[in-house]
PDB file of N, CA and C in Angstrom:
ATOM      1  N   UNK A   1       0.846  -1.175   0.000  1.00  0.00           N
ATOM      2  CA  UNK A   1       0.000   0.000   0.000  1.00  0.00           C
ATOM      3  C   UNK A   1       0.894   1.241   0.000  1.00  0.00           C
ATOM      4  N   UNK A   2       0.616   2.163  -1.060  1.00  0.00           N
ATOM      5  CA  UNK A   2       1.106   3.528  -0.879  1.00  0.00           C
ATOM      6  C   UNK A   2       1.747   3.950   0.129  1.00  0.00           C
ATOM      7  N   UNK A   3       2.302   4.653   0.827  1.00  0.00           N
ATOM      8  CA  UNK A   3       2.949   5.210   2.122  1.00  0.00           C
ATOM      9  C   UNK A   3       1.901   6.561   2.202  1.00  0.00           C
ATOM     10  N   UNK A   4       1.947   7.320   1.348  1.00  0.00           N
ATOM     11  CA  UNK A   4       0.561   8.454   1.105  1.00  0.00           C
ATOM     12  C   UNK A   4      -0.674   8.191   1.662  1.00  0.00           C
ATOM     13  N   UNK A   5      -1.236   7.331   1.194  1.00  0.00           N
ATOM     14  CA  UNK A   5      -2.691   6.377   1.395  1.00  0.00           C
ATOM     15  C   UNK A   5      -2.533   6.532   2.851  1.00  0.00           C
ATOM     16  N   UNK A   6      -1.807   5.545   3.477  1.00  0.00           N
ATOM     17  CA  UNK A   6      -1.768   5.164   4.983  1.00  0.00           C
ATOM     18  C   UNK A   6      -0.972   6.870   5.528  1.00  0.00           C
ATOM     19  N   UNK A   7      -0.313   8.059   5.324  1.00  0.00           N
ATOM     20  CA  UNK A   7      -0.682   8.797   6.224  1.00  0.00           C
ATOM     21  C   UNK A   7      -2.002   9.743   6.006  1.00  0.00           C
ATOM     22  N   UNK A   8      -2.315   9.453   5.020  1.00  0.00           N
ATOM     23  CA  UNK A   8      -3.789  10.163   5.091  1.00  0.00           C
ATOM     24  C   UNK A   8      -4.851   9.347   5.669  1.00  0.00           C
ATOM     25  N   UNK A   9      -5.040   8.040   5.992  1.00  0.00           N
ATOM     26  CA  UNK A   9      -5.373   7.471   6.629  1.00  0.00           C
ATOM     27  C   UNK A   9      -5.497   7.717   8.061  1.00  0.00           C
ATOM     28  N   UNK A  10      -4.476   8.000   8.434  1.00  0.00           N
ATOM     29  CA  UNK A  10      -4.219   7.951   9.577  1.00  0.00           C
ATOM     30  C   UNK A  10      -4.285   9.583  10.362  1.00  0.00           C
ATOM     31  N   UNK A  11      -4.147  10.330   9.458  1.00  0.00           N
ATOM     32  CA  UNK A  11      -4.359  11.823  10.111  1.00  0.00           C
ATOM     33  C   UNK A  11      -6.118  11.796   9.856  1.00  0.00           C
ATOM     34  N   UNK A  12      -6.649  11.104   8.909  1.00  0.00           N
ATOM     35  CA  UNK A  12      -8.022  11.515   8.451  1.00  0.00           C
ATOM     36  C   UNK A  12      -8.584  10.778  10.119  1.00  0.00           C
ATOM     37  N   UNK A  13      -8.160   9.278  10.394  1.00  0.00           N
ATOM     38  CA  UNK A  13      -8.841   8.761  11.501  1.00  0.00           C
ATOM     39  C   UNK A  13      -8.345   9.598  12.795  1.00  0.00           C
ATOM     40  N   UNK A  14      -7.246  10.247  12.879  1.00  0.00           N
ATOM     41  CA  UNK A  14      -6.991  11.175  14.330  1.00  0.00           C
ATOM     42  C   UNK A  14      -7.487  12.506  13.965  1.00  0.00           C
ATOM     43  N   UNK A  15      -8.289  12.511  13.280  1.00  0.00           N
ATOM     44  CA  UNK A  15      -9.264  13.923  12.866  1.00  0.00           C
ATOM     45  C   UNK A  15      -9.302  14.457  14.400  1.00  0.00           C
ATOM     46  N   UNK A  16      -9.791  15.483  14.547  1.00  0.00           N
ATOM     47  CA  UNK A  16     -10.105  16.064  15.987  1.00  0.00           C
ATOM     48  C   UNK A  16      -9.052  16.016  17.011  1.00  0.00           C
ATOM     49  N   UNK A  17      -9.471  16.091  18.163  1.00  0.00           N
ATOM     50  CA  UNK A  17      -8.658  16.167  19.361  1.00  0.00           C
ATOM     51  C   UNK A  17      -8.531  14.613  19.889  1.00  0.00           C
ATOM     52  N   UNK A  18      -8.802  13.845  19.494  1.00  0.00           N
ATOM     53  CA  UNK A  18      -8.808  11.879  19.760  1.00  0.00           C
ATOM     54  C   UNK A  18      -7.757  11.872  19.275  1.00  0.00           C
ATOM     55  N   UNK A  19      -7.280  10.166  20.057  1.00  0.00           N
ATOM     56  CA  UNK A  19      -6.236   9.401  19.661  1.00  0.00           C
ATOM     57  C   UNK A  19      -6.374   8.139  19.275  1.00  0.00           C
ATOM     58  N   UNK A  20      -6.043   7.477  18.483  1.00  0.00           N
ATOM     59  CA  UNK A  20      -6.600   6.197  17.712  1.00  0.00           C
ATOM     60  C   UNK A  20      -5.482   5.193  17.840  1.00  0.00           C
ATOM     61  N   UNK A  21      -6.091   4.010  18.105  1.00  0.00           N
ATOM     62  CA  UNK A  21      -4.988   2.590  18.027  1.00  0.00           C
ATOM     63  C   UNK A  21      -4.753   2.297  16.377  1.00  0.00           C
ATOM     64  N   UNK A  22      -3.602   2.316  16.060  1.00  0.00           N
ATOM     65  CA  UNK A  22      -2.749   1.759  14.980  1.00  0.00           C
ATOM     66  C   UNK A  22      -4.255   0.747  14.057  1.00  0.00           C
ATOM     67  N   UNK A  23      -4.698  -0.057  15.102  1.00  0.00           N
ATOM     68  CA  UNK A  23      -5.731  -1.387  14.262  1.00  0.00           C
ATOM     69  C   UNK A  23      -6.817  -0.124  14.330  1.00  0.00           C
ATOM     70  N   UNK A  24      -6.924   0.910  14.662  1.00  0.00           N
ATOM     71  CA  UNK A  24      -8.514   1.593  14.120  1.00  0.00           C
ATOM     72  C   UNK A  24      -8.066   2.341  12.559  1.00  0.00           C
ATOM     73  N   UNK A  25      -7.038   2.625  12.391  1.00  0.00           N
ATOM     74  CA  UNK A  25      -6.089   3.102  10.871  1.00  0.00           C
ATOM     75  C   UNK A  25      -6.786   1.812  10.036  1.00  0.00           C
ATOM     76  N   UNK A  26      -6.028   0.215  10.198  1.00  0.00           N
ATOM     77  CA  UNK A  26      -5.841  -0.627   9.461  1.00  0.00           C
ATOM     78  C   UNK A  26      -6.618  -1.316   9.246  1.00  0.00           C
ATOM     79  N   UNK A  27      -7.620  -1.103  10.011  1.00  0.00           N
ATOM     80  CA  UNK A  27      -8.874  -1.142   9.836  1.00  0.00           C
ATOM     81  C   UNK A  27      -9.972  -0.248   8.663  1.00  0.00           C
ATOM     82  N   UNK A  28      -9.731   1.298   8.980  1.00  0.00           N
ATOM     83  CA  UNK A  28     -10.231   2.017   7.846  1.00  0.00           C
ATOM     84  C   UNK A  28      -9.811   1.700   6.668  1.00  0.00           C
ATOM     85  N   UNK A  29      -8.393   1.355   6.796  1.00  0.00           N
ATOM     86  CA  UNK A  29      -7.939   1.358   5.227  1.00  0.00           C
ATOM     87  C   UNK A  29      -8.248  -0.085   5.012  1.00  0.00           C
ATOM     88  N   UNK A  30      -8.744  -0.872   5.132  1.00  0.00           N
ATOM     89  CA  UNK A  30      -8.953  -2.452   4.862  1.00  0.00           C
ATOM     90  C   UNK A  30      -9.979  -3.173   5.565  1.00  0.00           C
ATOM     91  N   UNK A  31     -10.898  -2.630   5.711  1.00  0.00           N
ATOM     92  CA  UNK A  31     -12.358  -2.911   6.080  1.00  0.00           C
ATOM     93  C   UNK A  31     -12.719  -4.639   5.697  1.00  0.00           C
ATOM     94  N   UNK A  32     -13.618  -5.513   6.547  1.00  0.00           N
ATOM     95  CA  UNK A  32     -14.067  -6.357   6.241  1.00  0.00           C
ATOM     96  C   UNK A  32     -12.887  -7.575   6.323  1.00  0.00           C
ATOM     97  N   UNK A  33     -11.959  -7.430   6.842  1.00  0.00           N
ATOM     98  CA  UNK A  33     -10.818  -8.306   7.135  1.00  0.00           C
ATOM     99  C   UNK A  33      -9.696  -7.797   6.606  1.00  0.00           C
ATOM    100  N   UNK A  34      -8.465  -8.735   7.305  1.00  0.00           N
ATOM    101  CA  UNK A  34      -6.995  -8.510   6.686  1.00  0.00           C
ATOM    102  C   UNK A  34      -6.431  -7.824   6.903  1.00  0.00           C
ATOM    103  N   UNK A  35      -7.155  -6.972   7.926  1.00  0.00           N
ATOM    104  CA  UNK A  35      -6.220  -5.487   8.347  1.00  0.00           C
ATOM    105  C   UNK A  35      -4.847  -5.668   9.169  1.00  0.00           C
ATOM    106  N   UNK A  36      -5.156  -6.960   9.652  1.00  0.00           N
ATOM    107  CA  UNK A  36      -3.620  -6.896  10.926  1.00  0.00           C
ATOM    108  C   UNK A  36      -2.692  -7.100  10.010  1.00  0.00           C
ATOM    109  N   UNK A  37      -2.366  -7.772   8.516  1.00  0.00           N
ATOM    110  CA  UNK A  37      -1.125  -7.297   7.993  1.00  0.00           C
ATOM    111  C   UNK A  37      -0.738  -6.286   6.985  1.00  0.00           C
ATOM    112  N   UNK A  38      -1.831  -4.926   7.927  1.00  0.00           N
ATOM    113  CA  UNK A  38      -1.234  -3.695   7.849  1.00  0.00           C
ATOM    114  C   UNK A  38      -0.886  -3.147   8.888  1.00  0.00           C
ATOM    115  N   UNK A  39      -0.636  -2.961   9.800  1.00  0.00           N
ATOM    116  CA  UNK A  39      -0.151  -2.977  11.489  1.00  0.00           C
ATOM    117  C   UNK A  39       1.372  -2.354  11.325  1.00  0.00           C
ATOM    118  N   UNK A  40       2.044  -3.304  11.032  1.00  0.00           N
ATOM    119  CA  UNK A  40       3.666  -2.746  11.038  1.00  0.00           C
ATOM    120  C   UNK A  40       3.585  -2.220  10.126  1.00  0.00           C
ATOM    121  N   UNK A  41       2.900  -1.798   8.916  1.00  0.00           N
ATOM    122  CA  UNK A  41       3.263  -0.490   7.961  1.00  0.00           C
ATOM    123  C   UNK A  41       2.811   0.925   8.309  1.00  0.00           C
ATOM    124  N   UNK A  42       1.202   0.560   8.977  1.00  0.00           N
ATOM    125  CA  UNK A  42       0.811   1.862   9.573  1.00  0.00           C
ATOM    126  C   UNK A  42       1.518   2.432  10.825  1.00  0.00           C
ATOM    127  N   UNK A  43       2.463   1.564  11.355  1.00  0.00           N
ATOM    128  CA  UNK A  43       2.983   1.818  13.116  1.00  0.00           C
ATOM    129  C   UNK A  43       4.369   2.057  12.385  1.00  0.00           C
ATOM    130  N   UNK A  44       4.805   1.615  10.803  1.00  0.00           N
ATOM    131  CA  UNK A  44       5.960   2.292  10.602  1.00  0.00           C
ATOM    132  C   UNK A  44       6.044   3.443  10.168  1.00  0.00           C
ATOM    133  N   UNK A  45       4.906   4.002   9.181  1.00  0.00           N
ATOM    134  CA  UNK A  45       4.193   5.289   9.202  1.00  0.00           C
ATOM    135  C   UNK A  45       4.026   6.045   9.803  1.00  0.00           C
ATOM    136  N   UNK A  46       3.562   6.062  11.191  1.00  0.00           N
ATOM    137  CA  UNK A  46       3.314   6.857  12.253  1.00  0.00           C
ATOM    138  C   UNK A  46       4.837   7.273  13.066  1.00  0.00           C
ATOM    139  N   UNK A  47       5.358   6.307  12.810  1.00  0.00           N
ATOM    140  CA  UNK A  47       7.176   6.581  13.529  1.00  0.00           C
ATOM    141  C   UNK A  47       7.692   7.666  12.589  1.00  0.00           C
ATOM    142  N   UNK A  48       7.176   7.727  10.955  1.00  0.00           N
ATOM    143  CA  UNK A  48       8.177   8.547  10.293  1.00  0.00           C
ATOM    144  C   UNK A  48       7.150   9.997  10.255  1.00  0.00           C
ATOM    145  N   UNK A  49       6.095   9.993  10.445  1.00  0.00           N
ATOM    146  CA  UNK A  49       5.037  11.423  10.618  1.00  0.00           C
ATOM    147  C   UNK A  49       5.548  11.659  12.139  1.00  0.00           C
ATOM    148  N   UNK A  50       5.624  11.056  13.380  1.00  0.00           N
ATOM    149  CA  UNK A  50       6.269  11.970  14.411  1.00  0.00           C
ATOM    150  C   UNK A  50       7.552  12.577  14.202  1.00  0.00           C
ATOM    151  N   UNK A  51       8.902  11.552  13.523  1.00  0.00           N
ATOM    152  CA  UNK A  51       9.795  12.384  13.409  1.00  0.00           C
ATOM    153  C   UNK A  51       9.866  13.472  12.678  1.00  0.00           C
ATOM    154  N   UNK A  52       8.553  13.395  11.579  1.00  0.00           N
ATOM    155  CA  UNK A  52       8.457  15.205  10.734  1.00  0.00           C
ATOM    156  C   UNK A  52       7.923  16.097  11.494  1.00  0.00           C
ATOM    157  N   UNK A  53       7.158  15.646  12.619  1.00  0.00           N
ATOM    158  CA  UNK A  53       6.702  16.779  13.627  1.00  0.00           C
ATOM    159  C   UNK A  53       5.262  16.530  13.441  1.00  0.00           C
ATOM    160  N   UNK A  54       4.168  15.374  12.414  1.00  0.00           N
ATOM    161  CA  UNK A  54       3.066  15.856  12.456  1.00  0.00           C
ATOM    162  C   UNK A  54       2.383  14.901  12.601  1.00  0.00           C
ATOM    163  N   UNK A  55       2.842  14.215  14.039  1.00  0.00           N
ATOM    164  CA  UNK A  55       1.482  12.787  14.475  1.00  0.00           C
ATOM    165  C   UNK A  55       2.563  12.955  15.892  1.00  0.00           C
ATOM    166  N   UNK A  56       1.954  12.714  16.889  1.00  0.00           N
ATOM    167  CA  UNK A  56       2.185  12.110  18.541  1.00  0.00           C
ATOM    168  C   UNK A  56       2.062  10.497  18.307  1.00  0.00           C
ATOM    169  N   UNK A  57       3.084  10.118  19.252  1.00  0.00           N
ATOM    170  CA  UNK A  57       2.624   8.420  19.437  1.00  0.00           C
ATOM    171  C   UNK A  57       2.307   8.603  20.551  1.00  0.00           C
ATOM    172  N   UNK A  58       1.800   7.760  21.704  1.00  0.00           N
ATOM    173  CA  UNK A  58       1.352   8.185  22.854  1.00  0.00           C
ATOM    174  C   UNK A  58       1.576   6.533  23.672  1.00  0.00           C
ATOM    175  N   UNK A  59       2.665   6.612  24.660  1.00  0.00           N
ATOM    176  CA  UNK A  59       2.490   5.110  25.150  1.00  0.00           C
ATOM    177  C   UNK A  59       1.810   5.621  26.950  1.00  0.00           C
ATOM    178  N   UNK A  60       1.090   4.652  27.364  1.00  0.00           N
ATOM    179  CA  UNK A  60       0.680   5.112  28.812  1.00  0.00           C
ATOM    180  C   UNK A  60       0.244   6.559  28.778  1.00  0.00           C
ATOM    181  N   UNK A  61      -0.352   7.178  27.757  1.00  0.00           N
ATOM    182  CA  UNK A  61      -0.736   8.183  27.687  1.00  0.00           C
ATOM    183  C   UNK A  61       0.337   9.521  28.027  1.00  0.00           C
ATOM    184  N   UNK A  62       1.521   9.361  27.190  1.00  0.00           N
ATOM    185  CA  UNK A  62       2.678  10.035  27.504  1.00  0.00           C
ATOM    186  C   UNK A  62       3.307  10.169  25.764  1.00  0.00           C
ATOM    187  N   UNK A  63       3.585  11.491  25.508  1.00  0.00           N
ATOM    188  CA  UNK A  63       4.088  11.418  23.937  1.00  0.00           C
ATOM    189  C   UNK A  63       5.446  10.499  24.110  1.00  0.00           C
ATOM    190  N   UNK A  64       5.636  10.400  22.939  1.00  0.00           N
ATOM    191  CA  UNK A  64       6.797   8.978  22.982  1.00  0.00           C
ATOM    192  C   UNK A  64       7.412  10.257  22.034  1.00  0.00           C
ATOM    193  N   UNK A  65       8.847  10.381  22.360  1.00  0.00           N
ATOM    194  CA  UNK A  65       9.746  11.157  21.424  1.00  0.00           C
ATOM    195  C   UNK A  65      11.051  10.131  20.688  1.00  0.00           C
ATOM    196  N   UNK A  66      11.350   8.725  20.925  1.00  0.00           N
ATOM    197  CA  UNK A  66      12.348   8.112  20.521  1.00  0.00           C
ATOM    198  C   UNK A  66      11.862   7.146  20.174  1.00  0.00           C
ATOM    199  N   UNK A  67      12.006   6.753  18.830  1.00  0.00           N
ATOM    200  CA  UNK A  67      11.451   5.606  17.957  1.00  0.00           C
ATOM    201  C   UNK A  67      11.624   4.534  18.701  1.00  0.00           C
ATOM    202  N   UNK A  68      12.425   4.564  19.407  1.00  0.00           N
ATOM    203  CA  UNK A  68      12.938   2.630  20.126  1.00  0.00           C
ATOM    204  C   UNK A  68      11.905   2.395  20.768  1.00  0.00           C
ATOM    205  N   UNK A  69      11.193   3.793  21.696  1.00  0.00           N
ATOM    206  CA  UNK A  69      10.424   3.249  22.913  1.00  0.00           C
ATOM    207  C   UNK A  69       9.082   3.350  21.929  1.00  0.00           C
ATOM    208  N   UNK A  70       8.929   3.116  20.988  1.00  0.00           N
ATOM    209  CA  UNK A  70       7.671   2.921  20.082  1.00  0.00           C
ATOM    210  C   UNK A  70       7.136   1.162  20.296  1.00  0.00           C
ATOM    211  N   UNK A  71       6.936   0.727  21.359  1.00  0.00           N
ATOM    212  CA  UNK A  71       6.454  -0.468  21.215  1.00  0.00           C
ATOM    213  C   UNK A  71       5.002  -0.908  22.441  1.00  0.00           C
ATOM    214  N   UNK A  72       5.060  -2.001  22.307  1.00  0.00           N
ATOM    215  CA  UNK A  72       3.602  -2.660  23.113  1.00  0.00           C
ATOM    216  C   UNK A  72       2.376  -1.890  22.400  1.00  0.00           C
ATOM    217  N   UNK A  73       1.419  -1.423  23.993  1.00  0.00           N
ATOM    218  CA  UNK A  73       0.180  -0.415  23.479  1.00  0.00           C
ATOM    219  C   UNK A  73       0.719   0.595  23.073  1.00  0.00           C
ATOM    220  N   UNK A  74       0.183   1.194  21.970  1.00  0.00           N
ATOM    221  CA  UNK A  74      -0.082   2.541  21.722  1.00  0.00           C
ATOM    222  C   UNK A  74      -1.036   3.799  21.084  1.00  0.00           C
ATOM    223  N   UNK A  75      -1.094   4.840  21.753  1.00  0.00           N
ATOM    224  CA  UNK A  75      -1.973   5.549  20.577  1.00  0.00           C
ATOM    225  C   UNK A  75      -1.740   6.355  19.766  1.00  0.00           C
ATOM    226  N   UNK A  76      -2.589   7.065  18.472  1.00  0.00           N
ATOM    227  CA  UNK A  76      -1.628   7.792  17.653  1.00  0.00           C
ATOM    228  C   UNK A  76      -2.884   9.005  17.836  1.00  0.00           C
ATOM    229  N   UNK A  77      -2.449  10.263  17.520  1.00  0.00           N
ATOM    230  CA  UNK A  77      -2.849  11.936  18.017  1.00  0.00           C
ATOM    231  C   UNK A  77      -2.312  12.594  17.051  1.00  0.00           C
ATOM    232  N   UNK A  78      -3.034  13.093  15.662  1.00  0.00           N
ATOM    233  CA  UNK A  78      -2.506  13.970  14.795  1.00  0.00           C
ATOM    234  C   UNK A  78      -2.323  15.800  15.932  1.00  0.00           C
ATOM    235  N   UNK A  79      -1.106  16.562  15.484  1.00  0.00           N
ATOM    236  CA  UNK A  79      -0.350  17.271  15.601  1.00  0.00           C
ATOM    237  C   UNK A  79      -1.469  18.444  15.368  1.00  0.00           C
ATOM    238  N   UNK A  80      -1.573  19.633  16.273  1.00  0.00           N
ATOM    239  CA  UNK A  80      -2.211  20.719  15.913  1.00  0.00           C
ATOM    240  C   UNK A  80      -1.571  21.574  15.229  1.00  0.00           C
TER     241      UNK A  80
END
């Protein structure tokens, strides 16, 4: 899938002031099954939109600033 597709995806689903789990993305973009092997593309997506400055990852409800600690739960929070 595009890399485009999935961050518009993903800023379109953190519309507003919400934060969305990675599977509510891979889900929009792949409705009706099959979405979990989009997971590590959308969660690799979201690692390269925080380092441009325009998505939050959020672990324990805390912005995550270093790609390493990008793991377990998380949520994603488009950038005002």
């Amino acid at each position: 899938m595009n890399p485009d597709t999935i961050d518009l995806a993903i800023l379109a689903t953190c519309a507003g002031e919400k934060s969305v789990s990675p599977s509510d993305v891979a889900e929009a973009l792949m409705p009706g099954g099959h979405w979990q092997s989009l997971l590590p593309k959308v969660k690799e997506r979201a690692i390269a939109m925080m380092l441009d400055g325009r998505l939050e990852i959020l672990r324990k409800g805390k912005p995550v600033t270093d790609p390493a600690a990008v793991r377990g739960v998380i949520r994603l929070r488009a950038k005002n």
